[in-house]
N, C-alpha and C. Protein backbone atom coordinates (compact mmCIF):
# COMPACT_ATOMS: atom_id res chain seq x y z
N UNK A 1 126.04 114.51 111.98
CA UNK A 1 126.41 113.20 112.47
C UNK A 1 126.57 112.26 111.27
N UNK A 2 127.23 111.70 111.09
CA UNK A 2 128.25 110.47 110.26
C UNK A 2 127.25 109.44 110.39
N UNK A 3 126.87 108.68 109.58
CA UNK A 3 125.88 107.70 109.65
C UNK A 3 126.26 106.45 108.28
N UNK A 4 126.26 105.27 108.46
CA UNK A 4 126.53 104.42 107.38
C UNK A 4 125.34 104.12 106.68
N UNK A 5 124.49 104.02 105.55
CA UNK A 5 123.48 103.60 105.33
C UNK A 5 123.41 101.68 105.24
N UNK A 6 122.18 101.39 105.61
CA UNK A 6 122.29 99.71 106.02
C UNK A 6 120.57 99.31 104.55
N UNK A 7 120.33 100.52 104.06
CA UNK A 7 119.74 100.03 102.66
C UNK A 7 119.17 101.41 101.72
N UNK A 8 118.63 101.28 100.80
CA UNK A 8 118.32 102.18 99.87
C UNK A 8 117.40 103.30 100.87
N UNK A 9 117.51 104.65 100.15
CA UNK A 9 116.38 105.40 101.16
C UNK A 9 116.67 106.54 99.69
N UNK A 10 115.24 106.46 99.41
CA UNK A 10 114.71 107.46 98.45
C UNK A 10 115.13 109.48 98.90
N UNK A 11 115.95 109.52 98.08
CA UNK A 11 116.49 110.97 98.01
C UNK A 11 117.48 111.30 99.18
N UNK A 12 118.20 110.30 99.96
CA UNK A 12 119.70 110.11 100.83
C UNK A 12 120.36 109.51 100.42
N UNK A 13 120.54 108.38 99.83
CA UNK A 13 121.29 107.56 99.61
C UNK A 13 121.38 106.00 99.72
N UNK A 14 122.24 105.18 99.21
CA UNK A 14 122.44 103.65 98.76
C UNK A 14 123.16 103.13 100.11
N UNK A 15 122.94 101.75 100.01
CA UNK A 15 123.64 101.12 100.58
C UNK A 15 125.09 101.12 101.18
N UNK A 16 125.36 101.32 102.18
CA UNK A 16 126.74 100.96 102.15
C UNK A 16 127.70 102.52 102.43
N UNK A 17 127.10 103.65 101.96
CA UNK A 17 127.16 104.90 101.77
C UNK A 17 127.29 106.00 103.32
N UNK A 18 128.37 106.70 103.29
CA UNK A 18 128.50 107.30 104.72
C UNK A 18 127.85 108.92 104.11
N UNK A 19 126.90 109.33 104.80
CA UNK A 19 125.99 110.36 105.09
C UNK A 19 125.95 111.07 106.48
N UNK A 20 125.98 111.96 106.09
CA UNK A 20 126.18 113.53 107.27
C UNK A 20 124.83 113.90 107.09
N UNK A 21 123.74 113.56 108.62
CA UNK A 21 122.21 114.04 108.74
C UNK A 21 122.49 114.35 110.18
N UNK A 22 121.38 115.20 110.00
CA UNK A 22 121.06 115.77 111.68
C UNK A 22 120.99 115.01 112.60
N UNK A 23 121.27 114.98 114.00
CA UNK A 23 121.55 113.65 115.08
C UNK A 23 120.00 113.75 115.26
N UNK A 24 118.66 114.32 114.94
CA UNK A 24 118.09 113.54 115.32
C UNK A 24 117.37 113.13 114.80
N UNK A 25 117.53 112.81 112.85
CA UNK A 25 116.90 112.65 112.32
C UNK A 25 117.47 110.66 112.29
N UNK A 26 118.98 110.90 112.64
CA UNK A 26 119.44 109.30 112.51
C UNK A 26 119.27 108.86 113.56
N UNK A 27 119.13 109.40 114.91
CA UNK A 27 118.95 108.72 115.67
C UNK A 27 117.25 108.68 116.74
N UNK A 28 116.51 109.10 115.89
CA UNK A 28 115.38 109.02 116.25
C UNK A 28 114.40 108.00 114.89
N UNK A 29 114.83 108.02 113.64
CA UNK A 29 114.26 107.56 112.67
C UNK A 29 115.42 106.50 112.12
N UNK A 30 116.68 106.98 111.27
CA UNK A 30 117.16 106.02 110.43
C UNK A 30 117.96 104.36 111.53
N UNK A 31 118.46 104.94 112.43
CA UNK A 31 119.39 103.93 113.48
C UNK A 31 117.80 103.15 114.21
N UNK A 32 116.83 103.87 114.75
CA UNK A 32 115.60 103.43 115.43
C UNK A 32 115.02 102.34 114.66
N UNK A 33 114.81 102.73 113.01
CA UNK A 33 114.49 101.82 111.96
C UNK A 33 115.39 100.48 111.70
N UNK A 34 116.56 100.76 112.22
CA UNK A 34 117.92 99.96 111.57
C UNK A 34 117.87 100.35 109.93
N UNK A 35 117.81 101.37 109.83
CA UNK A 35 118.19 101.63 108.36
C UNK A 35 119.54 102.23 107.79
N UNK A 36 120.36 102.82 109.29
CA UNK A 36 121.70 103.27 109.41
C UNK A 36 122.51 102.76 110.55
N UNK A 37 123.77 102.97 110.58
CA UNK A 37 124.34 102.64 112.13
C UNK A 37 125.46 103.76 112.07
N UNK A 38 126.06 104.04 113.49
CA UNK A 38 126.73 105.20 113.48
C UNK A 38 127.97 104.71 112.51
N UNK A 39 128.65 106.04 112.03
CA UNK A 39 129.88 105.35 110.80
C UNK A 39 130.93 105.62 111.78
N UNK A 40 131.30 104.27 112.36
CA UNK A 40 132.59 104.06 113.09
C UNK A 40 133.19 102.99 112.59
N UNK A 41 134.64 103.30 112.24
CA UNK A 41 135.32 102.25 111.72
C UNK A 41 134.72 101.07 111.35
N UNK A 42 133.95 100.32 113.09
CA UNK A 42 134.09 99.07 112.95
C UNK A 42 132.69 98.42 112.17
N UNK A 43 132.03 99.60 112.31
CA UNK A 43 130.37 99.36 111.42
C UNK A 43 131.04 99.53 110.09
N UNK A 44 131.44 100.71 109.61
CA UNK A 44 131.97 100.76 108.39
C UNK A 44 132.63 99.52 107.74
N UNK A 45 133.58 98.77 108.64
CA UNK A 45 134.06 97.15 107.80
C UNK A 45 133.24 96.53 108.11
N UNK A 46 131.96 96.15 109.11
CA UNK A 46 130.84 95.49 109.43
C UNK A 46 130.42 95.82 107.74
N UNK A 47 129.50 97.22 107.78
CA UNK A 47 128.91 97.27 106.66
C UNK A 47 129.50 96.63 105.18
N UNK A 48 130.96 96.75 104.97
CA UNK A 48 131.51 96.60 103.60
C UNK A 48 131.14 94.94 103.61
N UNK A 49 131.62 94.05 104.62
CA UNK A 49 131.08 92.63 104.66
C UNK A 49 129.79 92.65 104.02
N UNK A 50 129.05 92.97 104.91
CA UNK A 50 127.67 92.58 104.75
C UNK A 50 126.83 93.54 103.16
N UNK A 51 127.63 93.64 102.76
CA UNK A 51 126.99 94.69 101.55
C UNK A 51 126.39 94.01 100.78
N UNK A 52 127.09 93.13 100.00
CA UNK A 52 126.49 92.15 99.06
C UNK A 52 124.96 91.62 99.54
N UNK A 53 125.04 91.10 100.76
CA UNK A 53 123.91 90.32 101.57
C UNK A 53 122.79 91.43 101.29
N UNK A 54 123.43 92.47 102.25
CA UNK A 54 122.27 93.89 101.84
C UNK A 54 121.74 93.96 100.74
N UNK A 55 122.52 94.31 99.97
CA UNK A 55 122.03 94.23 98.21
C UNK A 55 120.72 93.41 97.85
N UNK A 56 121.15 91.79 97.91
CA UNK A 56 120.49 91.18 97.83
C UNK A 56 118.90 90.78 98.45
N UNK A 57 118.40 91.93 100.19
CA UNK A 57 117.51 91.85 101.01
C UNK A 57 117.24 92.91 100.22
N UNK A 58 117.75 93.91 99.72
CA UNK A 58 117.13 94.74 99.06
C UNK A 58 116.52 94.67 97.75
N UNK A 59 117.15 94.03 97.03
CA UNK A 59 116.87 93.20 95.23
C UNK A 59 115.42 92.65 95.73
N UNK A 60 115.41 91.69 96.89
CA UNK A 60 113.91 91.10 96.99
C UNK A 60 112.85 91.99 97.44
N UNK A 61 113.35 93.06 98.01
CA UNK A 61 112.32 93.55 98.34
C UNK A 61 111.81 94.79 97.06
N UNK A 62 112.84 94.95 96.44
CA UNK A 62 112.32 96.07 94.73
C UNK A 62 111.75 94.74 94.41
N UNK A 63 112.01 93.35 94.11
CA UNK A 63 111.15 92.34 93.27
C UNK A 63 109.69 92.19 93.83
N UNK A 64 109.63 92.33 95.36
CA UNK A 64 108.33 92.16 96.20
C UNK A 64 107.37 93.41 96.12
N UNK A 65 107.97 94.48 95.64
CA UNK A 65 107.37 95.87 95.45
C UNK A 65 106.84 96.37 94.31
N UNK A 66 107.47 95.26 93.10
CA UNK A 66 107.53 95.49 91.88
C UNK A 66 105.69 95.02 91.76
N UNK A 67 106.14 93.48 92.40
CA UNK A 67 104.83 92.61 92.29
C UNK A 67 103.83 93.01 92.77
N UNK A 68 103.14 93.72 93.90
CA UNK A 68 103.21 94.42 94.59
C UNK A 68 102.32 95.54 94.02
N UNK A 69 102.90 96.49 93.10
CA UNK A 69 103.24 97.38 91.65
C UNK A 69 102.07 96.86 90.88
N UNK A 70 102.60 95.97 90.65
CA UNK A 70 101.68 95.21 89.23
C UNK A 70 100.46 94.60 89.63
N UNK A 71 100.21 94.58 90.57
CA UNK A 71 99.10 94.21 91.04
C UNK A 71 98.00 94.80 91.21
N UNK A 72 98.66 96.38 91.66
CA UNK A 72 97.12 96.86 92.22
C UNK A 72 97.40 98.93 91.60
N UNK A 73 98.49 98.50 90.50
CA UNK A 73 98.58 99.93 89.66
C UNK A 73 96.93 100.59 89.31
N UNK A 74 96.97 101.35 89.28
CA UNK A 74 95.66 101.77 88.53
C UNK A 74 94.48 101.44 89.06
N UNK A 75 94.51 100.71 90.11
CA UNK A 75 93.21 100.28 90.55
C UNK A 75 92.38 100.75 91.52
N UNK A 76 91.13 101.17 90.81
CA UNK A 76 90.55 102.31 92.01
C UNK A 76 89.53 100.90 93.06
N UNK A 77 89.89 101.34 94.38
CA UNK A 77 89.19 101.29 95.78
C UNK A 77 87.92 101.86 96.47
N UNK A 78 87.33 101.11 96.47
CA UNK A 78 85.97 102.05 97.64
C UNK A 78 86.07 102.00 98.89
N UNK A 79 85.47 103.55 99.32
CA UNK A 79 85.57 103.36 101.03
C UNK A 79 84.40 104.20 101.25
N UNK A 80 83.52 103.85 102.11
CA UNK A 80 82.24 103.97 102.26
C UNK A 80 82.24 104.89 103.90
N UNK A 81 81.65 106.12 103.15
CA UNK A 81 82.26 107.43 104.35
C UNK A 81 80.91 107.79 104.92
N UNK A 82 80.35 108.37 106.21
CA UNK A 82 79.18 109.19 106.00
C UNK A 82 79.56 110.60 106.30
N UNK A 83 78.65 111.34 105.11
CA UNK A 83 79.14 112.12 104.74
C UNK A 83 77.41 113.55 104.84
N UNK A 84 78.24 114.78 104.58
CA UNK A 84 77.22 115.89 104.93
C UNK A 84 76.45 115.79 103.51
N UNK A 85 75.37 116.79 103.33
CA UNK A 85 74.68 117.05 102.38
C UNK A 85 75.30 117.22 101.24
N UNK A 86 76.41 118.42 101.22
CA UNK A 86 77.53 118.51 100.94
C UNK A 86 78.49 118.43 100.27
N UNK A 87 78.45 117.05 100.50
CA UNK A 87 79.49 115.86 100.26
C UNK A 87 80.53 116.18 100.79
N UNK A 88 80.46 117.28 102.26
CA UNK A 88 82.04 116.73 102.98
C UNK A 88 81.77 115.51 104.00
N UNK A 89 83.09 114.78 103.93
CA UNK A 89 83.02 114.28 105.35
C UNK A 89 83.47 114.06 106.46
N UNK A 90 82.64 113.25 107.45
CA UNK A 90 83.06 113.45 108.80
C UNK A 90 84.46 112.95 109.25
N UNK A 91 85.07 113.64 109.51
CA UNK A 91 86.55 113.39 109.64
C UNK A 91 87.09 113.07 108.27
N UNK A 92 88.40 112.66 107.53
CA UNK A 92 88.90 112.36 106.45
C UNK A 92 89.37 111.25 106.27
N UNK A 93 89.93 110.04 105.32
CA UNK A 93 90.26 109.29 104.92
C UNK A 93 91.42 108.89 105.33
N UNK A 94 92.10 108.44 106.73
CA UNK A 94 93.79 108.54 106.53
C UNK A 94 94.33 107.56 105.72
N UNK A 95 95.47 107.52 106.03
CA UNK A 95 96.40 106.24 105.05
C UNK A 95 96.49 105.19 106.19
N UNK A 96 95.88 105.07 106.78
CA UNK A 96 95.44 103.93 108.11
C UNK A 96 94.71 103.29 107.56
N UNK A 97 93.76 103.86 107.05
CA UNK A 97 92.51 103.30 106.36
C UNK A 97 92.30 102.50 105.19
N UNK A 98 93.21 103.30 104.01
CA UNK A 98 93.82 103.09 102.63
C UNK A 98 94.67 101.15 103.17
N UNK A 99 95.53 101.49 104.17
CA UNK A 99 96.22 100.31 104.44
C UNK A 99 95.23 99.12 104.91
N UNK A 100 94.76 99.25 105.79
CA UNK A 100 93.50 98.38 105.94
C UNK A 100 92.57 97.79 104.70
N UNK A 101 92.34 99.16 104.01
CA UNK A 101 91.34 98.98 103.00
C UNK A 101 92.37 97.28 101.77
N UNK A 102 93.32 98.13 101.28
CA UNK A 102 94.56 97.15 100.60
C UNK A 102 94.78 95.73 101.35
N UNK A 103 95.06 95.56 102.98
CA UNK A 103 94.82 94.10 103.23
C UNK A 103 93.72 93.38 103.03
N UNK A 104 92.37 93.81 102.78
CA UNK A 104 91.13 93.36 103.02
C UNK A 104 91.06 92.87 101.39
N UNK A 105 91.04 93.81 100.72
CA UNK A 105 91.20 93.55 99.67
C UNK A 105 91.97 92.83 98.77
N UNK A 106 92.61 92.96 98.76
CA UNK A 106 94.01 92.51 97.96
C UNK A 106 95.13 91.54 98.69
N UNK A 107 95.18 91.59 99.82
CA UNK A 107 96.10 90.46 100.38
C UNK A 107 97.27 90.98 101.09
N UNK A 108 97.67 92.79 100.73
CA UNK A 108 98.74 93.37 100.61
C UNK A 108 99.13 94.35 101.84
N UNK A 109 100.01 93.91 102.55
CA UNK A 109 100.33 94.73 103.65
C UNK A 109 101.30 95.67 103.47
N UNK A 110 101.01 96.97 103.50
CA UNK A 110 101.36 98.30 102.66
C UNK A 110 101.27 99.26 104.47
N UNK A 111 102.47 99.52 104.84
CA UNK A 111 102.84 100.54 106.31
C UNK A 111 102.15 101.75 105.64
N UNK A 112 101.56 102.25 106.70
CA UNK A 112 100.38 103.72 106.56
C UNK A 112 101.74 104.78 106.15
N UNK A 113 102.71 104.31 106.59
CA UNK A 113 104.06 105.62 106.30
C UNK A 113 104.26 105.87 104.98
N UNK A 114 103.58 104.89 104.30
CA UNK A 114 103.93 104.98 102.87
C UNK A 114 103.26 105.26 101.37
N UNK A 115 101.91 105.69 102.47
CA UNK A 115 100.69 105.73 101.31
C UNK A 115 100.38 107.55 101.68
N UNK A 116 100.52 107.93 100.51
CA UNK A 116 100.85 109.58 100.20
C UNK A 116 99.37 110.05 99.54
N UNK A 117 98.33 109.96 100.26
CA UNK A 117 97.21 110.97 99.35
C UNK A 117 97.99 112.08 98.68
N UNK A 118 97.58 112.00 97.40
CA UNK A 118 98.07 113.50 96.43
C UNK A 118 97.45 114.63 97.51
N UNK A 119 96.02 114.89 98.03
CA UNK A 119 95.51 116.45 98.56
C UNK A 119 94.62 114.81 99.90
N UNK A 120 94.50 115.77 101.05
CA UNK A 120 93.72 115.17 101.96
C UNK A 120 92.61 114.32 101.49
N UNK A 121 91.46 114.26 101.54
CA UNK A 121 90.53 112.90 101.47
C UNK A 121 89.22 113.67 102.38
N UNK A 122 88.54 114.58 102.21
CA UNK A 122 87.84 115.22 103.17
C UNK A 122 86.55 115.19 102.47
N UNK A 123 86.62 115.01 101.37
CA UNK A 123 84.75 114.74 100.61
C UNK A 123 84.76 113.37 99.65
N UNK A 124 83.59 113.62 98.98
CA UNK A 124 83.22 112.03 98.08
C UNK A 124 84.27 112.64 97.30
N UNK A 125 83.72 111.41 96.46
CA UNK A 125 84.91 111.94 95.47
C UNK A 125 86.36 110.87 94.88
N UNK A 126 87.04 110.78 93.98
CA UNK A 126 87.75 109.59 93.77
C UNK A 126 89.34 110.97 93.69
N UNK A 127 90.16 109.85 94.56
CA UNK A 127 91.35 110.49 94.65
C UNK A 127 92.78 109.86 94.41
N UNK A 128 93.61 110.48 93.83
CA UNK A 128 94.52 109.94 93.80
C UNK A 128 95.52 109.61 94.89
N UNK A 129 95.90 108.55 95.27
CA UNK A 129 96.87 107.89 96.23
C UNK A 129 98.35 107.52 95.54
N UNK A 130 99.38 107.50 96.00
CA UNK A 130 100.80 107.40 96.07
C UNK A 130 101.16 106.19 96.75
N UNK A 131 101.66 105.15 96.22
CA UNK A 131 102.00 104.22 97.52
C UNK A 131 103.88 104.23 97.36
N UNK A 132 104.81 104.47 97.81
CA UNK A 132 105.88 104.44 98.01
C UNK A 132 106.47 102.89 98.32
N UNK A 133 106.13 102.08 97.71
CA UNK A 133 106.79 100.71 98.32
C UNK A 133 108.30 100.51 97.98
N UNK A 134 108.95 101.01 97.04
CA UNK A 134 110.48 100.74 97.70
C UNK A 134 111.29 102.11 97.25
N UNK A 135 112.34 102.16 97.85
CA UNK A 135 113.17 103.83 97.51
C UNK A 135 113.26 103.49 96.01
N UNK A 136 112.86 102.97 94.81
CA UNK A 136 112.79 103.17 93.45
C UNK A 136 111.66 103.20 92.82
N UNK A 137 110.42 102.29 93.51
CA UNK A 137 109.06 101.61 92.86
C UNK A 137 108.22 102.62 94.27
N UNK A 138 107.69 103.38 92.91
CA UNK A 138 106.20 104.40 93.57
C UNK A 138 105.04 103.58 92.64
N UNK A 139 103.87 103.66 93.04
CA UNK A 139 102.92 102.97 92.19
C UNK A 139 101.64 104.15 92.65
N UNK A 140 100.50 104.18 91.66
CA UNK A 140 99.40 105.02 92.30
C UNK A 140 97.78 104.22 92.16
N UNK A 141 97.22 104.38 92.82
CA UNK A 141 95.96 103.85 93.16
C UNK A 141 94.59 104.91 93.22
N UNK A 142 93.70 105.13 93.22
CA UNK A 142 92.69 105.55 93.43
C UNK A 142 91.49 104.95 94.15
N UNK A 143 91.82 106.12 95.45
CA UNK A 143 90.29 105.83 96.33
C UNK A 143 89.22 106.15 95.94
N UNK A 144 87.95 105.98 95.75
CA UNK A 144 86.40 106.15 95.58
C UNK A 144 85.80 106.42 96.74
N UNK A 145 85.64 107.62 97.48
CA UNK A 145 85.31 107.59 98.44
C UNK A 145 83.56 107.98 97.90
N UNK A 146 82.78 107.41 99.01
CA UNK A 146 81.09 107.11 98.45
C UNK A 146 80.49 107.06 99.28
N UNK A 147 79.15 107.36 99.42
CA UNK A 147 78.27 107.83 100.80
C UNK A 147 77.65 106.55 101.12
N UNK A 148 77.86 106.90 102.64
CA UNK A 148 77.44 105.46 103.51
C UNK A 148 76.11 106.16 103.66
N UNK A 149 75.05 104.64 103.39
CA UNK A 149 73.83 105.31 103.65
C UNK A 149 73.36 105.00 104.93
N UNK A 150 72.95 106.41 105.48
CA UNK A 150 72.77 106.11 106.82
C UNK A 150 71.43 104.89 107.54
N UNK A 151 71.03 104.48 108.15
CA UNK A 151 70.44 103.59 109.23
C UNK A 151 69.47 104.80 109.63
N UNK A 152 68.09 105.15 109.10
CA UNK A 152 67.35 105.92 109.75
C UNK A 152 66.39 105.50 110.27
């Protein structure tokens, strides 16, 4: 299926750009997102209009990602787990959590879709995190995960 792209998308393609993906990868994810629209003529001269504009929602958002970036590169996080003798723990760390953890902290509202543990999050232990904030700007962080002491 023929699809126009409506902004950057890390390892498909740019703006503005007609792409052949599976119908239900565009129309369950990229069109659902508004990140594509079907490539019919009249989207296609829709899109060429509006390109520049695009460009530019996109420029702010690599500048908002950058900042974003620079803010919280390198910076390791605690999250306070209870955990076995062990040191595994009960259930694992998602990127639900990581996102939560980043607003509380830092100010920064970061979608769970976009925060990539390097290996799961299942014991103590300090791990490396991935945050994907724009199809150019990856940045990495480190969780500290650390034993909650239990209430006996």
């Amino acid at each position: 299926m023929k699809v126009i792209l409506l902004e950057n998308i890390r390892k498909i393609g740019s703006i503005g750009e007609i792409i052949d993906v599976k119908r239900g990868f565009a129309r369950n994810y990229l069109i659902a997102q508004k990140k594509a629209l079907f490539a019919s003529k009249e989207n296609v001269k829709e899109v060429e209009k509006l390109k520049t504009e695009l460009s530019k929602k996109d420029q702010d958002k690599k500048n908002q990602a950058k900042e974003i970036s620079e803010r919280i590169k390198n910076k390791e996080f605690e999250i306070k787990k209870l955990s076995t003798e062990n040191k595994e723990l009960y259930g694992s760390v998602k990127p639900t959590e990581i996102s939560k953890l980043l607003q509380e902290k830092e100010s920064i509202t970061v979608n769970p879709s976009l925060i990539q543990p390097a290996k799961e999050i299942k014991s103590l232990g300090t791990y490396n995190v991935i945050l994907n904030l724009h199809s150019e700007i990856q940045t990495e962080i480190k969780i500290k995960v650390i034993a909650q002491e239990e209430n006996s």
